[in-house]
C-alpha atoms as a PDB file:
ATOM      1  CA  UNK A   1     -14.380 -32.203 -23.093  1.00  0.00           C
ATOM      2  CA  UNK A   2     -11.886 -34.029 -20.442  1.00  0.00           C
ATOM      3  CA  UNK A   3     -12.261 -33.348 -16.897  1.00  0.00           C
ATOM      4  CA  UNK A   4      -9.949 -32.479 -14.093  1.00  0.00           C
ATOM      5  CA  UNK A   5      -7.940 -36.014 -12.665  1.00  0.00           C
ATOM      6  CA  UNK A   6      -7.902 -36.638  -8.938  1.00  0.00           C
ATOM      7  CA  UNK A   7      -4.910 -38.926  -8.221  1.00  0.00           C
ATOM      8  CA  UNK A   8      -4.477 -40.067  -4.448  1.00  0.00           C
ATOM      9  CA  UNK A   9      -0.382 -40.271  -4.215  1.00  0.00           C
ATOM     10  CA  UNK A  10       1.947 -40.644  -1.386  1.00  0.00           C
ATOM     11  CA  UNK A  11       5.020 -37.952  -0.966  1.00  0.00           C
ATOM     12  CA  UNK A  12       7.278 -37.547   1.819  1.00  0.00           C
ATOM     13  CA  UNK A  13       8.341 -34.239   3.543  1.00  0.00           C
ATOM     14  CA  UNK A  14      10.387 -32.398   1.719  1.00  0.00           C
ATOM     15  CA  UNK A  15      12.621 -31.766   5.635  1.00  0.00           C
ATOM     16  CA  UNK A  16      12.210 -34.847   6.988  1.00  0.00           C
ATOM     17  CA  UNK A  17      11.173 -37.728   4.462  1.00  0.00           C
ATOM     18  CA  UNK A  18       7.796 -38.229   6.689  1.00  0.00           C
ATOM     19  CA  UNK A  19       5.616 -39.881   4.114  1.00  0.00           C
ATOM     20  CA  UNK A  20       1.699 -38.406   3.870  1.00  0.00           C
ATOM     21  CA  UNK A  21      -1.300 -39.226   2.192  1.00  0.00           C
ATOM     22  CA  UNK A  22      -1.950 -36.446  -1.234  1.00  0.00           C
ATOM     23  CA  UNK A  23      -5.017 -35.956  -2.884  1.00  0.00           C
ATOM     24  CA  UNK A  24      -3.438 -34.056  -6.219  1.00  0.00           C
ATOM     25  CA  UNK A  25      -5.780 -32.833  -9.008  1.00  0.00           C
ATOM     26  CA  UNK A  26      -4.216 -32.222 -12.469  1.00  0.00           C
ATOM     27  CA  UNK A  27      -5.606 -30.704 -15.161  1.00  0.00           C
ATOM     28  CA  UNK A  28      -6.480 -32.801 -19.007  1.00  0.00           C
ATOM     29  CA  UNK A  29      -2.781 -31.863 -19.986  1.00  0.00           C
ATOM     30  CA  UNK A  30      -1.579 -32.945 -16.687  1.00  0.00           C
ATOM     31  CA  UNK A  31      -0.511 -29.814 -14.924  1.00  0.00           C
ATOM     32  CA  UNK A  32      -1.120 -29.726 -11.056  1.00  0.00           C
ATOM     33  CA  UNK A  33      -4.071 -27.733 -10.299  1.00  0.00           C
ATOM     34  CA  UNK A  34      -4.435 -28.170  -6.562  1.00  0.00           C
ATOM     35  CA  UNK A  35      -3.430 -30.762  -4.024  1.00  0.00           C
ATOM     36  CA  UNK A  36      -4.328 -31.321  -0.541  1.00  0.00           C
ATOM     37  CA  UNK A  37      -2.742 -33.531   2.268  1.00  0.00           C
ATOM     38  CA  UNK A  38      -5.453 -36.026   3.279  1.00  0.00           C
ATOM     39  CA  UNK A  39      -3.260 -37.249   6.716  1.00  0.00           C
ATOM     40  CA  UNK A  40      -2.754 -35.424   9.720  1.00  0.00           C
ATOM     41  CA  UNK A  41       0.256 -33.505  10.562  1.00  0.00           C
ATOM     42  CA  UNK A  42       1.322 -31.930   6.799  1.00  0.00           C
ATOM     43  CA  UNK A  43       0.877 -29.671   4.555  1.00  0.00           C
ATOM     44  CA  UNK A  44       0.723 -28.861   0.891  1.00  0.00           C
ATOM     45  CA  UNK A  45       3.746 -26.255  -0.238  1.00  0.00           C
ATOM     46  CA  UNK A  46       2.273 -23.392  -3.059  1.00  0.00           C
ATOM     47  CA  UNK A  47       4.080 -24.848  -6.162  1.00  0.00           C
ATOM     48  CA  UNK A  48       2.693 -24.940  -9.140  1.00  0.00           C
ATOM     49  CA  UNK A  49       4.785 -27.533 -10.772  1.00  0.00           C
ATOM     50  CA  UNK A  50       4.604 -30.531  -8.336  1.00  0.00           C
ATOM     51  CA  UNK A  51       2.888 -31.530  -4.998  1.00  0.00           C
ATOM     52  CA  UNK A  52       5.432 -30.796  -2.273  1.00  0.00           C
ATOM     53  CA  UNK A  53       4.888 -31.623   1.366  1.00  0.00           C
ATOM     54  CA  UNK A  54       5.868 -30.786   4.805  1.00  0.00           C
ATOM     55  CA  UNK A  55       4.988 -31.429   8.354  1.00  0.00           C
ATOM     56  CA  UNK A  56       3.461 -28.814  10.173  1.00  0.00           C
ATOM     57  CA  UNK A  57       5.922 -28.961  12.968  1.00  0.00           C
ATOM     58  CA  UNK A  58       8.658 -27.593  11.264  1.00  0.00           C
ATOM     59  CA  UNK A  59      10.059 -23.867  10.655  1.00  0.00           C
ATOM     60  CA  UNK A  60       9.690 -21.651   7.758  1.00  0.00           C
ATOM     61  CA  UNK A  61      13.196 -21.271   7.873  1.00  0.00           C
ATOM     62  CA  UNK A  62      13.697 -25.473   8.068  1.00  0.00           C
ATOM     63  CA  UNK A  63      11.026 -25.667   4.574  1.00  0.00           C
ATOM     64  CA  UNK A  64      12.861 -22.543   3.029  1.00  0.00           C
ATOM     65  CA  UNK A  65      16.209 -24.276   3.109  1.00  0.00           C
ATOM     66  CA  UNK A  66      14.866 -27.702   2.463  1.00  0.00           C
ATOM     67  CA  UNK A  67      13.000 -25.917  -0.711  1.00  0.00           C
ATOM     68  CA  UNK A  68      16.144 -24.463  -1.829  1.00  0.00           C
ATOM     69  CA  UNK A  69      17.785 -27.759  -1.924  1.00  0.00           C
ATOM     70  CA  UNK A  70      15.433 -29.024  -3.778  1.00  0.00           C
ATOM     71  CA  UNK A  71      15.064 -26.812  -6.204  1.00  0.00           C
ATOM     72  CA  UNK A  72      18.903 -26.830  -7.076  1.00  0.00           C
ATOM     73  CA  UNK A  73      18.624 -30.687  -7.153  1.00  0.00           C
ATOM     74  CA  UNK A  74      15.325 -30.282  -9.553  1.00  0.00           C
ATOM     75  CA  UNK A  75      17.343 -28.003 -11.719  1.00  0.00           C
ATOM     76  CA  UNK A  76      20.394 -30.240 -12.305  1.00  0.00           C
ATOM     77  CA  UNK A  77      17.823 -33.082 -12.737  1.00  0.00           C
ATOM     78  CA  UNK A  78      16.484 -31.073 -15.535  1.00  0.00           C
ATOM     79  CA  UNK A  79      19.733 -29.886 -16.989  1.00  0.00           C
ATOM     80  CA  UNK A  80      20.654 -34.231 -16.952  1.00  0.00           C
ATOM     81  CA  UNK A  81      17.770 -34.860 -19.126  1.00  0.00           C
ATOM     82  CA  UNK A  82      18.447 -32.048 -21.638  1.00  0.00           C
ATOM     83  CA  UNK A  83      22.122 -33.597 -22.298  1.00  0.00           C
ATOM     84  CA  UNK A  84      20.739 -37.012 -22.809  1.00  0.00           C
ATOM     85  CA  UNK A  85      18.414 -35.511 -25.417  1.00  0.00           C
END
């Protein structure tokens, strides 16, 4: 039976670029499972697919746009990949 991997990584906000400390867990097949900011001042974002981070000083309305951004970005990363396949 595998276990559960606990990976310490470093992302920046998804606003600002502020770089912070992540503690990510991923399951055997390498899906996120949780994550947790280990420095002060951010904040894990609830997506499943990825750790995403941003500092606590900024607006829900500042990490909703930022979020759609990246999201569209994500998506024509994906749709890149797909062609080259």
């Amino acid at each position: 039976m595998s276990e559960n991997k606990n990976v310490i990584e470093m992302h920046g906000c998804i606003v600002c670029a502020r770089t912070f400390s992540v503690l990510a867990v991923y399951t055997p097949d390498g899906s996120l499972l949780d994550c947790k900011v280990t420095s002060s001042g951010g904040h894990c974002l609830p997506i499943e697919q990825q750790p995403l981070v941003a500092c606590d000083t900024h607006t829900a309305e500042e990490i909703e746009n930022a979020f759609t951004r990246w999201q569209s970005r994500n998506g024509t990363e994906l749709a890149d990949e797909h062609k080259d396949e």
